[in-house]
PDB file of N, CA and C in Angstrom:
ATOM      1  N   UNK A   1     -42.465-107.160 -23.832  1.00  0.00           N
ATOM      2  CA  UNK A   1     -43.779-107.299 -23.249  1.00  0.00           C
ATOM      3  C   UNK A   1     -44.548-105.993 -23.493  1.00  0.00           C
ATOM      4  N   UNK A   2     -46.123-106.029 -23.795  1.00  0.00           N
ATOM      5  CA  UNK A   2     -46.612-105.056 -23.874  1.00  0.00           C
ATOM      6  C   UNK A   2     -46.506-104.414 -22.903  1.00  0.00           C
ATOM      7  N   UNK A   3     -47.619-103.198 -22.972  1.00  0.00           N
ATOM      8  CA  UNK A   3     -48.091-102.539 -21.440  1.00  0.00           C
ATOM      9  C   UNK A   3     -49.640-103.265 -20.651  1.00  0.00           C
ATOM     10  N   UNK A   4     -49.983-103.801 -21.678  1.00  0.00           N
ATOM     11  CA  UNK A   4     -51.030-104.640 -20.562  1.00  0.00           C
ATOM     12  C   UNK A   4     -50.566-106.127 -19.515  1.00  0.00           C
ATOM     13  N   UNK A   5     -49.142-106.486 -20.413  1.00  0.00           N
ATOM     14  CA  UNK A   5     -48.558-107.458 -19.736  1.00  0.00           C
ATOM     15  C   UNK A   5     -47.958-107.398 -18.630  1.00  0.00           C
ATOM     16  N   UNK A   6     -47.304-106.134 -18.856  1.00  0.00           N
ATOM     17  CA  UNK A   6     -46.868-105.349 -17.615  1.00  0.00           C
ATOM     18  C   UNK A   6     -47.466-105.416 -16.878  1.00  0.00           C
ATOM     19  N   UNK A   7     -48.560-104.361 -16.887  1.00  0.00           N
ATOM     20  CA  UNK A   7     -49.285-103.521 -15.508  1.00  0.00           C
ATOM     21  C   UNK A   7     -50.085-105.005 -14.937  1.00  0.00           C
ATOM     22  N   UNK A   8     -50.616-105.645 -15.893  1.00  0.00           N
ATOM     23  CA  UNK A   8     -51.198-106.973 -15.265  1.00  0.00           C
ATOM     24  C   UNK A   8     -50.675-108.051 -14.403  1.00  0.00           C
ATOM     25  N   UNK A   9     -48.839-107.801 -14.810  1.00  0.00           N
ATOM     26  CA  UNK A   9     -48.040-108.544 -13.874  1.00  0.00           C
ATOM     27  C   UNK A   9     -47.483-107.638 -12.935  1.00  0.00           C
ATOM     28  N   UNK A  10     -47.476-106.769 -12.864  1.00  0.00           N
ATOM     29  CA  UNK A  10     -47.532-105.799 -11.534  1.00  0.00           C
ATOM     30  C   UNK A  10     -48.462-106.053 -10.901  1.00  0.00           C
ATOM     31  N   UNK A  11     -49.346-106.264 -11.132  1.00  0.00           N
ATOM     32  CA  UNK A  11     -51.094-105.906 -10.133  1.00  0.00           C
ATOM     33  C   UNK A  11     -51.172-107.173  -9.709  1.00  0.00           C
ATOM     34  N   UNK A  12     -50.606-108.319 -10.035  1.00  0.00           N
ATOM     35  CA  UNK A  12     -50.647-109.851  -9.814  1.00  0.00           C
ATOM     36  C   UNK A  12     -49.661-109.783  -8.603  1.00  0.00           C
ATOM     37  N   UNK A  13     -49.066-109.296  -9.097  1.00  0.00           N
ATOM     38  CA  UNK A  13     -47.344-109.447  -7.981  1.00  0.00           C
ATOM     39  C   UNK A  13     -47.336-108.448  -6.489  1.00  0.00           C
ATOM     40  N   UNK A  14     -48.189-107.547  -6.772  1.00  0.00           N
ATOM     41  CA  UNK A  14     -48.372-107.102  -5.447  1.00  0.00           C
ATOM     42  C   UNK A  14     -49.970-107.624  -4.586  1.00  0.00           C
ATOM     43  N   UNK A  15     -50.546-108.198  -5.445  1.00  0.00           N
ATOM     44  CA  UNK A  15     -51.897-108.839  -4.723  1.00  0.00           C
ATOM     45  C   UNK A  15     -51.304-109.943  -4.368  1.00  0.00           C
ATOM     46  N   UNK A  16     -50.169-110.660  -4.864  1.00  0.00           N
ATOM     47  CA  UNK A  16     -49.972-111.841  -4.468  1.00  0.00           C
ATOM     48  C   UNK A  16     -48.439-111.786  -3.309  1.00  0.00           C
ATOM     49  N   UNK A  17     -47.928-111.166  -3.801  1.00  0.00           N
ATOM     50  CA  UNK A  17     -46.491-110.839  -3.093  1.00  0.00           C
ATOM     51  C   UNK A  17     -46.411-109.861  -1.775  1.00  0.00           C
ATOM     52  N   UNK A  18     -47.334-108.907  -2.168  1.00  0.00           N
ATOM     53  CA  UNK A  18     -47.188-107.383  -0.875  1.00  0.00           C
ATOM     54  C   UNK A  18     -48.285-107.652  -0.500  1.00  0.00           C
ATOM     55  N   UNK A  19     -49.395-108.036  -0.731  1.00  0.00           N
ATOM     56  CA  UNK A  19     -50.726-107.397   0.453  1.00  0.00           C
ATOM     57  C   UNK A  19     -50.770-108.624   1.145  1.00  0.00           C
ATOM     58  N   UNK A  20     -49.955-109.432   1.154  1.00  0.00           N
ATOM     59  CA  UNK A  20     -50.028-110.687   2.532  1.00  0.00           C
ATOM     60  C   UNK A  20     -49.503-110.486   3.321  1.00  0.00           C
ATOM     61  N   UNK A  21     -48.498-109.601   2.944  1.00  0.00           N
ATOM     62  CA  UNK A  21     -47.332-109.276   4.137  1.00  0.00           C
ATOM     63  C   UNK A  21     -47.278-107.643   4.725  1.00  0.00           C
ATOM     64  N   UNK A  22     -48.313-107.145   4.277  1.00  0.00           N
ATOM     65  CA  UNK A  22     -48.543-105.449   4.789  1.00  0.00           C
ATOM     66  C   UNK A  22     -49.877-105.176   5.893  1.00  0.00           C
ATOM     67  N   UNK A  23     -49.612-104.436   5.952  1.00  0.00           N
ATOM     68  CA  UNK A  23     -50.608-103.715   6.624  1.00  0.00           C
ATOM     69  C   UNK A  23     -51.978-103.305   5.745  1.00  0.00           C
ATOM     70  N   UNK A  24     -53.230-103.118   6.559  1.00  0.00           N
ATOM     71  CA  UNK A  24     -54.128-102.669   5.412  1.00  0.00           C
ATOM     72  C   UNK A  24     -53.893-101.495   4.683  1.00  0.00           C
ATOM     73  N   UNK A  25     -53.149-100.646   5.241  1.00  0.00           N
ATOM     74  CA  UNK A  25     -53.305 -99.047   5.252  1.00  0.00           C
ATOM     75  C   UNK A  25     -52.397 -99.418   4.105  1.00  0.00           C
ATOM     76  N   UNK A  26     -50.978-100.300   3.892  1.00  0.00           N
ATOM     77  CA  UNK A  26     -50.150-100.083   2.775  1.00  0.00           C
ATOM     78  C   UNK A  26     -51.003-101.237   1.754  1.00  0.00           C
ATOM     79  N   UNK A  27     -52.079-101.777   1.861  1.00  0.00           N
ATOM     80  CA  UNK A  27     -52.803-102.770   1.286  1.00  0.00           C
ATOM     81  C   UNK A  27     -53.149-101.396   0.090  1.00  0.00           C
ATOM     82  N   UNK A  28     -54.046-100.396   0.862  1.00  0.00           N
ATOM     83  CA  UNK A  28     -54.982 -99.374   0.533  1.00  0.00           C
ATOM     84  C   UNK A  28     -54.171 -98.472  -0.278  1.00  0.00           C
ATOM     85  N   UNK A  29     -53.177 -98.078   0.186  1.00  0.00           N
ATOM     86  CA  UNK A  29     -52.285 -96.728  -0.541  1.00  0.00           C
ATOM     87  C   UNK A  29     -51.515 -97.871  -1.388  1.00  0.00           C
ATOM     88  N   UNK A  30     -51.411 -98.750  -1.469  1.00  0.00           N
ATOM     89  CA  UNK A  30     -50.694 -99.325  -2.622  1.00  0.00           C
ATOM     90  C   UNK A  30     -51.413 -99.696  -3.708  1.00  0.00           C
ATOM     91  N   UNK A  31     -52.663-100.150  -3.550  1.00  0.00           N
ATOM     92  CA  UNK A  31     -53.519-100.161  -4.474  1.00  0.00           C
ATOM     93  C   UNK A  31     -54.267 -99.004  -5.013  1.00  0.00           C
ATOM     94  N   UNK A  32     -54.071 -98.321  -3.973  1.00  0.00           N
ATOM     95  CA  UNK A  32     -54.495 -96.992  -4.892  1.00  0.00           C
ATOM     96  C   UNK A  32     -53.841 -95.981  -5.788  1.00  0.00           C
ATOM     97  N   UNK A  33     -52.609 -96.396  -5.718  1.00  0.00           N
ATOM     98  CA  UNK A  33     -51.384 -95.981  -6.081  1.00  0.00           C
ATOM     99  C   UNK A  33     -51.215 -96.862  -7.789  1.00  0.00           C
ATOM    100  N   UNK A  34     -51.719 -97.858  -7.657  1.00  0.00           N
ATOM    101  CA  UNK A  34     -51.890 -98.384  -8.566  1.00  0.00           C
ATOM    102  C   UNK A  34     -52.801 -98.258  -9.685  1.00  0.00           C
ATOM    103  N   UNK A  35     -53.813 -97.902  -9.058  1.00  0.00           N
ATOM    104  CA  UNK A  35     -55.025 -97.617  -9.961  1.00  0.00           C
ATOM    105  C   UNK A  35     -54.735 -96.579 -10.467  1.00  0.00           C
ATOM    106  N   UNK A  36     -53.881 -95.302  -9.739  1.00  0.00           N
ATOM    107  CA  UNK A  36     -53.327 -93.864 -10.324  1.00  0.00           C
ATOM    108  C   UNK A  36     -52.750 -94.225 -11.569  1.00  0.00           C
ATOM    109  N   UNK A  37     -51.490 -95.179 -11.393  1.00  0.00           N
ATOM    110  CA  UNK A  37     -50.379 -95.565 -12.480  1.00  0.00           C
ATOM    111  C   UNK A  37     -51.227 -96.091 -13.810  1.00  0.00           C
ATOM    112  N   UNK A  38     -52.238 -97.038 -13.470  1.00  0.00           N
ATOM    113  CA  UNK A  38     -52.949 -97.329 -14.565  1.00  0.00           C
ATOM    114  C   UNK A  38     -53.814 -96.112 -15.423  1.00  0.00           C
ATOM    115  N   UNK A  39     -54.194 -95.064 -14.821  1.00  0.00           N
ATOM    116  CA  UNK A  39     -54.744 -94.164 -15.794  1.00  0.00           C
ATOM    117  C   UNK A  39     -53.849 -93.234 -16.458  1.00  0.00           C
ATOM    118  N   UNK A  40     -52.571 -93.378 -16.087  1.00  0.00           N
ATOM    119  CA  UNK A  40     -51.505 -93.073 -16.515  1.00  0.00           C
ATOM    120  C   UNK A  40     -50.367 -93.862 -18.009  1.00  0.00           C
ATOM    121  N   UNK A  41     -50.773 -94.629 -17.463  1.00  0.00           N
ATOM    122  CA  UNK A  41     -50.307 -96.051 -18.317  1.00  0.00           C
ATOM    123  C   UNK A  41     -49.718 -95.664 -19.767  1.00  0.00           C
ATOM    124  N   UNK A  42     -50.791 -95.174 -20.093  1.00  0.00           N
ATOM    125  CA  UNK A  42     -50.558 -94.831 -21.557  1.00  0.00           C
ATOM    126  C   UNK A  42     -49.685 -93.834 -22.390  1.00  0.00           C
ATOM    127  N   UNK A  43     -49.657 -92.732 -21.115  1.00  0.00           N
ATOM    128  CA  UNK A  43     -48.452 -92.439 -21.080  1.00  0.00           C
ATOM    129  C   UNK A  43     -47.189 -91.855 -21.232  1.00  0.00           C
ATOM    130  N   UNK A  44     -47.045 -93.237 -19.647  1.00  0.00           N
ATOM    131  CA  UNK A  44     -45.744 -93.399 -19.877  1.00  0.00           C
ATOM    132  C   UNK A  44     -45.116 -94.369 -20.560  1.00  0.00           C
ATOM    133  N   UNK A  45     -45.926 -95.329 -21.526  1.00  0.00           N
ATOM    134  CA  UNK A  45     -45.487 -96.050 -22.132  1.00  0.00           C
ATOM    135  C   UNK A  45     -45.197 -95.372 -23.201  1.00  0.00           C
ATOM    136  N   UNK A  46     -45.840 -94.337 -24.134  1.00  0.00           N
ATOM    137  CA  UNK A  46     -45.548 -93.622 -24.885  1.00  0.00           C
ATOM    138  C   UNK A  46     -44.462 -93.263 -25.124  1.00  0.00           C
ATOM    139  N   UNK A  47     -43.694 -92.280 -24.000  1.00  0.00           N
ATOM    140  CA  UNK A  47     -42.756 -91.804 -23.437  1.00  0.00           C
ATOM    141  C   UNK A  47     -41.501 -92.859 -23.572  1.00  0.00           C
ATOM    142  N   UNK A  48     -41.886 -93.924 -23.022  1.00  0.00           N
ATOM    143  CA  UNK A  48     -40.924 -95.078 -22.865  1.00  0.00           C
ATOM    144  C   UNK A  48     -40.378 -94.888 -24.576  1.00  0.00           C
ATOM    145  N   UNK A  49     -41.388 -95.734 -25.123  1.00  0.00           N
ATOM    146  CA  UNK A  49     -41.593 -96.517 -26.706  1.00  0.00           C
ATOM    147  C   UNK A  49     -41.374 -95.920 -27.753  1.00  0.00           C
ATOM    148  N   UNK A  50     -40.883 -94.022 -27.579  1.00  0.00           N
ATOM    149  CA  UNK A  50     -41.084 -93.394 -28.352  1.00  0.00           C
ATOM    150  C   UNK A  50     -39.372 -92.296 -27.996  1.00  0.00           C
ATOM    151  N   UNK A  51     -38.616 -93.075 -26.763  1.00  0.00           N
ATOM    152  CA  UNK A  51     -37.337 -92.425 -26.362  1.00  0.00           C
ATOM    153  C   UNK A  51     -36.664 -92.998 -27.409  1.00  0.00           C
ATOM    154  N   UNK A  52     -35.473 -92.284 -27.772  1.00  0.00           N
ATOM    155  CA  UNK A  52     -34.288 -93.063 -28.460  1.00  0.00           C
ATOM    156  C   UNK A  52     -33.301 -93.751 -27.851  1.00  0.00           C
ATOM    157  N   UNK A  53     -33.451 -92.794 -26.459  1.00  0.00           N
ATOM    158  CA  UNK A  53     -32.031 -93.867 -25.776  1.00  0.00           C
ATOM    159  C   UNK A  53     -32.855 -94.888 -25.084  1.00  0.00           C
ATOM    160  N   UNK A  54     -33.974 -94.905 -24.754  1.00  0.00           N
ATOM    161  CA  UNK A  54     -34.622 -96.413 -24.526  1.00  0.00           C
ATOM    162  C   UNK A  54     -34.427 -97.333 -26.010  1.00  0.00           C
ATOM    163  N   UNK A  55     -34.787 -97.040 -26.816  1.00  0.00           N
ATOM    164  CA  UNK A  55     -34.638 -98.164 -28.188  1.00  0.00           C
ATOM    165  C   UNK A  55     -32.630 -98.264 -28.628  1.00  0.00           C
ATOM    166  N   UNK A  56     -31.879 -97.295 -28.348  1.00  0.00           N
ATOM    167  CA  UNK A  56     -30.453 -97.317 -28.667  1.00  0.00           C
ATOM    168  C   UNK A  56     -29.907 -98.603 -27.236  1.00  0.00           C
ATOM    169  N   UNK A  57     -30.848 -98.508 -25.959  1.00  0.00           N
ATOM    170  CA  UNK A  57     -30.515 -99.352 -24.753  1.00  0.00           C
ATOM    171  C   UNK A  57     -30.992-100.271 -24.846  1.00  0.00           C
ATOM    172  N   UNK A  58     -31.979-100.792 -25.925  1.00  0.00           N
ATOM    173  CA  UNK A  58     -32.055-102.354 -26.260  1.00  0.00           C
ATOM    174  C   UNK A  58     -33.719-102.234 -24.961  1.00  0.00           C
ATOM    175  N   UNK A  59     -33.785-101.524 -24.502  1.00  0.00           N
ATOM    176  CA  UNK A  59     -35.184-101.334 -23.663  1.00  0.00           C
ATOM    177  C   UNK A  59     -36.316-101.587 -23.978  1.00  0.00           C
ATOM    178  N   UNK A  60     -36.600-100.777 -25.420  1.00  0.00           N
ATOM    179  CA  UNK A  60     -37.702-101.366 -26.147  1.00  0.00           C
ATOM    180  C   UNK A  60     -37.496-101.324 -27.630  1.00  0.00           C
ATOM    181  N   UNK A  61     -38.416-102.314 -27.798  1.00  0.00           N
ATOM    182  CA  UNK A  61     -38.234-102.704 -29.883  1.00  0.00           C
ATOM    183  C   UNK A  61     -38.510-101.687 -30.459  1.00  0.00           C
ATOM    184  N   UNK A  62     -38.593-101.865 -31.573  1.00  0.00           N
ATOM    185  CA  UNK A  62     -39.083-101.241 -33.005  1.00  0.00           C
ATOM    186  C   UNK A  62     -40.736-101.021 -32.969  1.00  0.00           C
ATOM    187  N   UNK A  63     -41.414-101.792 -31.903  1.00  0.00           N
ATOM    188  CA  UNK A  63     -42.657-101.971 -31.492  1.00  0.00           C
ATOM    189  C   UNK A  63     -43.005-101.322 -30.441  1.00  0.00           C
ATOM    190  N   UNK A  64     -42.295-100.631 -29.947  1.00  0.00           N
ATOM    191  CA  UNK A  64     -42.793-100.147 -28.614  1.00  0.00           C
ATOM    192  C   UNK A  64     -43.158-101.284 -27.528  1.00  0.00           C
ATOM    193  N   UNK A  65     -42.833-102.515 -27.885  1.00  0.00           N
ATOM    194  CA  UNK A  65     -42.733-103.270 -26.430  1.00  0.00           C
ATOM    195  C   UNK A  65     -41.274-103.486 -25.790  1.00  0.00           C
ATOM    196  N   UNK A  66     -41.225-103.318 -24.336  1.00  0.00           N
ATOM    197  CA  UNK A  66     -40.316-103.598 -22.980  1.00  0.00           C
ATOM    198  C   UNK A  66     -39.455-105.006 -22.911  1.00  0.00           C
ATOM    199  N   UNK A  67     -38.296-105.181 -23.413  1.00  0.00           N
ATOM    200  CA  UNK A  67     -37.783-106.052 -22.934  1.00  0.00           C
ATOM    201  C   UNK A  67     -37.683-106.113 -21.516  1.00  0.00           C
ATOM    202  N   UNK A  68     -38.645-107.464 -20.958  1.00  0.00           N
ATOM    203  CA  UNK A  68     -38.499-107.190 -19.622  1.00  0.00           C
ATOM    204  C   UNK A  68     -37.799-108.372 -19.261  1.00  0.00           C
ATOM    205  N   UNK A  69     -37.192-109.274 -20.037  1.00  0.00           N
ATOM    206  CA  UNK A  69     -35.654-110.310 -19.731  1.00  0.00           C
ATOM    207  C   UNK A  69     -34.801-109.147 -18.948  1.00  0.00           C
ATOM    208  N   UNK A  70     -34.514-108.235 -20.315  1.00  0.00           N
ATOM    209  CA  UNK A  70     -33.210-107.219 -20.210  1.00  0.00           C
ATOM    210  C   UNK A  70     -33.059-106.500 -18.876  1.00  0.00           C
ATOM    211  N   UNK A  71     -34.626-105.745 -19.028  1.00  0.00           N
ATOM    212  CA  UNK A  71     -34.380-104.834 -17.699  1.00  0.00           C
ATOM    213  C   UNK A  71     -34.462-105.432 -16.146  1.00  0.00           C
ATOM    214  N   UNK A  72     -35.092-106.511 -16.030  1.00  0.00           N
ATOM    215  CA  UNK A  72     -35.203-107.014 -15.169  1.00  0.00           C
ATOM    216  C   UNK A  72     -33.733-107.684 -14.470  1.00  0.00           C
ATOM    217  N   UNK A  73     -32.707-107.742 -15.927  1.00  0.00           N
ATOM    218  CA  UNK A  73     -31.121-108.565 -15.629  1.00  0.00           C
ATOM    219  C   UNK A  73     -30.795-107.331 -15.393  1.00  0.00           C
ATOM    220  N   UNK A  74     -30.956-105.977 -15.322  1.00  0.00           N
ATOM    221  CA  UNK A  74     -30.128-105.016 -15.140  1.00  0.00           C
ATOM    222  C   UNK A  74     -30.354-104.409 -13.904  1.00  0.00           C
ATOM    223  N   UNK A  75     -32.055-104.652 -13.519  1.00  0.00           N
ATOM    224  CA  UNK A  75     -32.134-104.638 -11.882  1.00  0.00           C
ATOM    225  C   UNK A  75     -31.889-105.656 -11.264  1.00  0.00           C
ATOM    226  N   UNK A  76     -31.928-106.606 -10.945  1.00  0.00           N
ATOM    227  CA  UNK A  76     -31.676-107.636 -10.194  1.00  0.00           C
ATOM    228  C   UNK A  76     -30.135-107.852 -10.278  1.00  0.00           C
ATOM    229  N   UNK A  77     -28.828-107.172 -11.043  1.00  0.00           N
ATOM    230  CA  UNK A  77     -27.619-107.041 -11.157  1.00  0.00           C
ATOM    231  C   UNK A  77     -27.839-106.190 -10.091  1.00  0.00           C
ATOM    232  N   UNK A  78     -28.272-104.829 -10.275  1.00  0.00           N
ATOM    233  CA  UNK A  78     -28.146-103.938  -9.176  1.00  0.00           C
ATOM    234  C   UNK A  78     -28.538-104.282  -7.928  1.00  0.00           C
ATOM    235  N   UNK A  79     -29.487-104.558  -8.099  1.00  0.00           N
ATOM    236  CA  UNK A  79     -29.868-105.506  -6.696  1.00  0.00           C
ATOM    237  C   UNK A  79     -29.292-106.107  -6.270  1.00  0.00           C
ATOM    238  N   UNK A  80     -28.096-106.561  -6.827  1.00  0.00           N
ATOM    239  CA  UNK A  80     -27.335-107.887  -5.499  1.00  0.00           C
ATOM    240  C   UNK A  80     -25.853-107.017  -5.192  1.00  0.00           C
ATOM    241  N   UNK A  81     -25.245-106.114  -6.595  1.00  0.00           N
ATOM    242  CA  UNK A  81     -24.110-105.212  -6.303  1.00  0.00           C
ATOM    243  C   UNK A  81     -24.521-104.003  -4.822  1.00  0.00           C
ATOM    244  N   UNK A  82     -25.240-103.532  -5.070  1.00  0.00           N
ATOM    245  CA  UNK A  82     -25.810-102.477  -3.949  1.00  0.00           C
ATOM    246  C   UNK A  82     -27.120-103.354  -2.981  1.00  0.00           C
ATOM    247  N   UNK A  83     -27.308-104.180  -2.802  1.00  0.00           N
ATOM    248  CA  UNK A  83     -28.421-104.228  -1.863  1.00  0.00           C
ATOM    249  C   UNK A  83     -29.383-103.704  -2.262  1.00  0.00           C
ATOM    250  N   UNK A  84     -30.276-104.500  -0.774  1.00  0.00           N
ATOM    251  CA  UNK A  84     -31.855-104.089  -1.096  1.00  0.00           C
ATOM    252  C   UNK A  84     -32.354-102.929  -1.220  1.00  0.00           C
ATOM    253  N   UNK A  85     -33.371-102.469  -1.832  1.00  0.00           N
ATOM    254  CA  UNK A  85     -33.785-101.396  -1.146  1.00  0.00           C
ATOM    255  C   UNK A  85     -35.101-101.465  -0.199  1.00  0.00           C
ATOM    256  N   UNK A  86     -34.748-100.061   0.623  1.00  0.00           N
ATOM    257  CA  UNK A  86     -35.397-100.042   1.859  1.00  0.00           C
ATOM    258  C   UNK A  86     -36.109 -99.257   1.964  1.00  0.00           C
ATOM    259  N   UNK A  87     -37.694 -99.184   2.267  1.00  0.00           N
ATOM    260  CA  UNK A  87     -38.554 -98.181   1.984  1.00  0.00           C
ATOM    261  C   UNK A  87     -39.083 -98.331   4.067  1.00  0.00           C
ATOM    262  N   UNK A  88     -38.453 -97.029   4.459  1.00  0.00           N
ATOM    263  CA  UNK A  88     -38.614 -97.293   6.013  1.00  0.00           C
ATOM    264  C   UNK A  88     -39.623 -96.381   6.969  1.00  0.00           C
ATOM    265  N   UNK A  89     -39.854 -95.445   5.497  1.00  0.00           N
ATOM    266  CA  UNK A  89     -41.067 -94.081   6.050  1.00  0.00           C
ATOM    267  C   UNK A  89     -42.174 -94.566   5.823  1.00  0.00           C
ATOM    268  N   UNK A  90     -42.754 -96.119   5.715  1.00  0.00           N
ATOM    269  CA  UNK A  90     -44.341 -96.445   5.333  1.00  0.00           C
ATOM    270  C   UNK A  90     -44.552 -96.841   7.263  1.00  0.00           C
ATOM    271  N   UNK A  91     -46.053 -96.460   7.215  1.00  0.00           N
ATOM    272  CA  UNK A  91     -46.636 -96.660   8.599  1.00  0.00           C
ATOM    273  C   UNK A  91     -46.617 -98.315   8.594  1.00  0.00           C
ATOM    274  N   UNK A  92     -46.488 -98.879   9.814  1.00  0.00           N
ATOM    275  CA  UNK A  92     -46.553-100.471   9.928  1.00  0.00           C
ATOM    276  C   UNK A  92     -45.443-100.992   9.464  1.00  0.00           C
ATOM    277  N   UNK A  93     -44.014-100.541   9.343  1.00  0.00           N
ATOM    278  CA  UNK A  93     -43.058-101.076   9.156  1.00  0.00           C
ATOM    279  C   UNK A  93     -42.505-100.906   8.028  1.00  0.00           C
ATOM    280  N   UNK A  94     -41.043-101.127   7.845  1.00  0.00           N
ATOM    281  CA  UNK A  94     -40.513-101.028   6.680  1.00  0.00           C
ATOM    282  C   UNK A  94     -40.562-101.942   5.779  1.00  0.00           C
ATOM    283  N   UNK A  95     -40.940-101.826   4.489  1.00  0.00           N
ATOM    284  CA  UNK A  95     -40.457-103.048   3.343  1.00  0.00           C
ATOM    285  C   UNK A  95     -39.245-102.891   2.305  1.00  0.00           C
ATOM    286  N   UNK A  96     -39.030-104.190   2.466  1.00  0.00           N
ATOM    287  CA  UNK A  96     -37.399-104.094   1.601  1.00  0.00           C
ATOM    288  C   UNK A  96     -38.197-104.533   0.287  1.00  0.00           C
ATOM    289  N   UNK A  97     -37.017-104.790  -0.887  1.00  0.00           N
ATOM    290  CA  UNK A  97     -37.457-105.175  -2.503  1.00  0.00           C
ATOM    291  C   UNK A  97     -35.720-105.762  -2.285  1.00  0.00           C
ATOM    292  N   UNK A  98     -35.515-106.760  -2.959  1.00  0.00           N
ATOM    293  CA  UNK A  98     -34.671-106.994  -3.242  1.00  0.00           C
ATOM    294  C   UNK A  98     -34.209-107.714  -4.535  1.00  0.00           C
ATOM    295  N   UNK A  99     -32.989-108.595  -4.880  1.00  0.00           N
ATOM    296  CA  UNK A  99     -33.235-108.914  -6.109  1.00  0.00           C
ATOM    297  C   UNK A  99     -34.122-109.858  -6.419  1.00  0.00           C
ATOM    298  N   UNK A 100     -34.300-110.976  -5.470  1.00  0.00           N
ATOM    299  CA  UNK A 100     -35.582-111.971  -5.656  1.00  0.00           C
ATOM    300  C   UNK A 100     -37.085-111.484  -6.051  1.00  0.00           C
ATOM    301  N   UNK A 101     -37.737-109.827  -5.587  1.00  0.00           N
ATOM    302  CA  UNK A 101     -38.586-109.461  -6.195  1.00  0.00           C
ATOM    303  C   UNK A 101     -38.507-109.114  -7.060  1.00  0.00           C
ATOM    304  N   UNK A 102     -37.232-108.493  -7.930  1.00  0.00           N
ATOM    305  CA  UNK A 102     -37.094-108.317  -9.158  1.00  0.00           C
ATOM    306  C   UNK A 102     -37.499-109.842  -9.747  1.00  0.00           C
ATOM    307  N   UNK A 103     -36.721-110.604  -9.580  1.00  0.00           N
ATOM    308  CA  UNK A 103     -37.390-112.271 -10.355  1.00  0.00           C
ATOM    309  C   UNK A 103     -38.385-112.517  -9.842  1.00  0.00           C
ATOM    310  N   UNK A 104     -39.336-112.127  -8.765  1.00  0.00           N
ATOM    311  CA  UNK A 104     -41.062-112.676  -9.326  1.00  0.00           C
ATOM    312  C   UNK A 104     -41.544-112.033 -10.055  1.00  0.00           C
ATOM    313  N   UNK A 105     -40.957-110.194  -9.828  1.00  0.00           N
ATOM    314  CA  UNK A 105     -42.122-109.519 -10.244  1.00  0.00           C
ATOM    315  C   UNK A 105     -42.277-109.921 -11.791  1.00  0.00           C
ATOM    316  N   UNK A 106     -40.659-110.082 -12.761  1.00  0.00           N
ATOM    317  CA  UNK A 106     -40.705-110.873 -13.777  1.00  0.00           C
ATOM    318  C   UNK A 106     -41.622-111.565 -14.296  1.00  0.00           C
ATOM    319  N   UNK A 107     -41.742-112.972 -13.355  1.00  0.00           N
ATOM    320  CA  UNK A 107     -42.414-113.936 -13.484  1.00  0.00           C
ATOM    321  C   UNK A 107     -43.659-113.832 -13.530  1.00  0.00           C
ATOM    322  N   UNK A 108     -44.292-112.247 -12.760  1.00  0.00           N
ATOM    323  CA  UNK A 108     -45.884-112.253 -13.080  1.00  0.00           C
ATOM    324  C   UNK A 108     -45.695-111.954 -14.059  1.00  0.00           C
ATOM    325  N   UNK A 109     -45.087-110.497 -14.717  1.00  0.00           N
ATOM    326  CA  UNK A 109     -45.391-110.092 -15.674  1.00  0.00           C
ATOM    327  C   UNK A 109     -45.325-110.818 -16.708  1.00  0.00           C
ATOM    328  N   UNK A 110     -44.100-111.976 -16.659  1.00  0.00           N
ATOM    329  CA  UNK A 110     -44.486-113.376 -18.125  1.00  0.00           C
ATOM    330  C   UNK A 110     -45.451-113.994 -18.025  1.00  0.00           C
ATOM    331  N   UNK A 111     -46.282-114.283 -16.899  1.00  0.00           N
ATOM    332  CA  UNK A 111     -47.400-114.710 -16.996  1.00  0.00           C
ATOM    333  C   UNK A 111     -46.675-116.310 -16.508  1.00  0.00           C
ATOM    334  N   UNK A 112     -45.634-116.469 -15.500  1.00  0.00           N
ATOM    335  CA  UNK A 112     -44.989-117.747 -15.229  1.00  0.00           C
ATOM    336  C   UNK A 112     -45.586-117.929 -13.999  1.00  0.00           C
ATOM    337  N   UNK A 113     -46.012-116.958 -13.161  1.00  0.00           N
ATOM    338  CA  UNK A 113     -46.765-117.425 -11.903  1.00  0.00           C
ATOM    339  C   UNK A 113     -48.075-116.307 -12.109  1.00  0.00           C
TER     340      UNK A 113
END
């Protein structure tokens, strides 16, 4: 997947997945947090697309695009061997991620939801 496929299925997956279930304040710092990553974008995709042990790890092609089948089977493995993770220092409660957000966030980024 490119990097516009990405960040576009990120930005889908937390407008659709996290800001129903947060607070405004993590509505606000998450989206703004986002908009940071996007002027960034470029990069760290660079960085990514241009490592060797990302292209020797099957991470990304010959193209500089993200297998995001791969990495997504390698978090959502971790995700069910170790548990969720737990983010418990945000104001308005803690949010978990677990392996099921690894498979939506997927699914935005394929453009399946």
């Amino acid at each position: 997947m490119n990097k516009e496929q990405i960040l576009n299925g990120i930005i889908r997956y937390f407008d659709c997945e996290v800001v129903p279930k947060v607070p405004t304040f993590i509505q606000w710092a998450g989206g703004a947090a986002l908009y940071v990553a996007m002027k960034k974008v470029d990069v760290v995709f660079e960085k990514i697309s241009t490592n060797e042990m990302a292209k020797a790890f099957e991470i990304v092609d010959e193209g500089g695009n993200i297998n995001i089948d791969y990495v997504a089977e390698a978090f959502t493995d971790s995700a069910r061997k170790y548990g969720k993770l737990l983010f418990n220092k945000i104001p308005g409660g803690p949010v978990t991620f677990s392996d099921q957000d690894v498979i939506l966030l997927k699914q935005y980024i394929k453009g399946e939801r």
